[in-house]
Protein backbone atom coordinates (compact mmCIF):
# COMPACT_ATOMS: atom_id res chain seq x y z
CA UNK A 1 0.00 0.00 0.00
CA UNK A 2 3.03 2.37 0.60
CA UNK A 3 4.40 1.94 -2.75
CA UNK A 4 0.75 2.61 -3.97
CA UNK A 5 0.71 5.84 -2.09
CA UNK A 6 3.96 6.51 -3.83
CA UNK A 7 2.90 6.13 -6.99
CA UNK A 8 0.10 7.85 -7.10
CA UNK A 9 1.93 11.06 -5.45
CA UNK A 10 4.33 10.82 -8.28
CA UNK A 11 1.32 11.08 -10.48
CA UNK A 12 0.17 14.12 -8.54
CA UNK A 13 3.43 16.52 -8.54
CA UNK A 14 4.44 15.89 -11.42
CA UNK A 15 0.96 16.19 -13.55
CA UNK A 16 -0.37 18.86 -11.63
CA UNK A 17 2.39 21.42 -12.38
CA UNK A 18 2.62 20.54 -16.22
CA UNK A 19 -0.63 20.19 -17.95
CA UNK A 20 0.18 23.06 -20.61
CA UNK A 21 3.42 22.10 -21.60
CA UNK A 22 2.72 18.35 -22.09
CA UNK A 23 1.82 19.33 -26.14
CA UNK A 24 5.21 20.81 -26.88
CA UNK A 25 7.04 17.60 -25.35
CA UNK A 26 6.35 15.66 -28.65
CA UNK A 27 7.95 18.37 -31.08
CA UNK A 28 11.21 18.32 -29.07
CA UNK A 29 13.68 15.31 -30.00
CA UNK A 30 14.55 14.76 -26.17
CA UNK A 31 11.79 15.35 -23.49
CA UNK A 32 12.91 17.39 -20.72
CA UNK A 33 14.91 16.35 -17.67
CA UNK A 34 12.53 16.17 -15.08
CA UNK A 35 9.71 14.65 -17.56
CA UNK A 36 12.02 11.68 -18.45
CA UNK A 37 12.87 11.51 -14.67
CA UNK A 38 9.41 10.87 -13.00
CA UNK A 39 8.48 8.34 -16.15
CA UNK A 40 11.75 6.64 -14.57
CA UNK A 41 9.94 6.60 -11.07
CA UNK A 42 7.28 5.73 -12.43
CA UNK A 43 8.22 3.17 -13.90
CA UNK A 44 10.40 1.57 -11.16
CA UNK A 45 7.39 2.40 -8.51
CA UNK A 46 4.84 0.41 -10.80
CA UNK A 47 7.24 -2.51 -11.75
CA UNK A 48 7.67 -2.82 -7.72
CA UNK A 49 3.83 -2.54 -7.03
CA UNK A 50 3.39 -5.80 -9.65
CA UNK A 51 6.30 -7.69 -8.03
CA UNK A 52 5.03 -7.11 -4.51
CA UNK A 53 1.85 -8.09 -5.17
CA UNK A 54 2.54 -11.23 -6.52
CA UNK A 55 4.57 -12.10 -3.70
CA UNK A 56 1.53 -11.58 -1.38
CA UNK A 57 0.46 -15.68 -2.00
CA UNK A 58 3.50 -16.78 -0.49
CA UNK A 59 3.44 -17.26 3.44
CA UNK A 60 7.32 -17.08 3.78
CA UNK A 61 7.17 -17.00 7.81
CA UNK A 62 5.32 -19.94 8.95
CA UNK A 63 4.70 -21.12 12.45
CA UNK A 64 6.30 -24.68 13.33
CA UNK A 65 9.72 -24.10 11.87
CA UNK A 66 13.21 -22.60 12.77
CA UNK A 67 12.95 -18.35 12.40
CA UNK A 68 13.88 -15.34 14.19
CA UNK A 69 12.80 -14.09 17.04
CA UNK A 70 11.37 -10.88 15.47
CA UNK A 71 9.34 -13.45 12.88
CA UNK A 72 8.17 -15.44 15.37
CA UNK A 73 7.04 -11.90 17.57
CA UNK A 74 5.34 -10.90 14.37
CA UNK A 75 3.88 -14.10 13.31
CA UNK A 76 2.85 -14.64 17.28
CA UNK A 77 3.98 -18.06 17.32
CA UNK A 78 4.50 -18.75 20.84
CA UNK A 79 0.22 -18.95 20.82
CA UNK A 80 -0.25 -20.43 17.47
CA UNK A 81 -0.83 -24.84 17.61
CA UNK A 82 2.29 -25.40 15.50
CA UNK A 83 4.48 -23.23 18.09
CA UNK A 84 7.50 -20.98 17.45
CA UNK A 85 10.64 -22.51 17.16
CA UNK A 86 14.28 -20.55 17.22
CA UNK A 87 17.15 -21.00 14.71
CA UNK A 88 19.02 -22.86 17.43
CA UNK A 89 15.89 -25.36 17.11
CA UNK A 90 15.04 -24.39 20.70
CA UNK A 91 10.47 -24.54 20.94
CA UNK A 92 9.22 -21.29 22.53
């Protein structure tokens, strides 16, 4: 959701300042410096919204095996029926 925010703020300062100037982009040979800049962040913000959301069906931290403490904090393992379990291999 943060990289949603993000992108859609790019989309706000940078089209709100320029909407009378976007017609004389396409006679120049090489759009402006800042125009070719926040297509770049746009870009890169979109392309990470896609790849983050497709990693959203994986459950990478799962209750019953070996993880961090902070994981297994997060994850609340110590409560859960398959317990939390250290990376020494020590139960919680």
């Amino acid at each position: 959701m943060i990289l949603l925010a993000l992108a859609m703020l790019n989309i706000l300062v940078f089209h709100k300042p320029h909407p009378e100037s976007q017609g004389a982009w396409d006679a120049e040979p090489v759009p402006p410096r800042k125009v070719r800049a926040a297509a770049a962040i746009s870009l890169l913000g979109w392309s990470a919204i896609i790849i983050c959301g497709r990693f959203i069906a994986y459950d990478w931290f799962e209750c019953g095996k070996p993880q961090p403490a902070f994981i297994n904090a997060v994850e609340a393992c110590k409560s859960s029926e398959q317990g939390g379990y250290t990376l020494e291999g020590k139960r919680l």
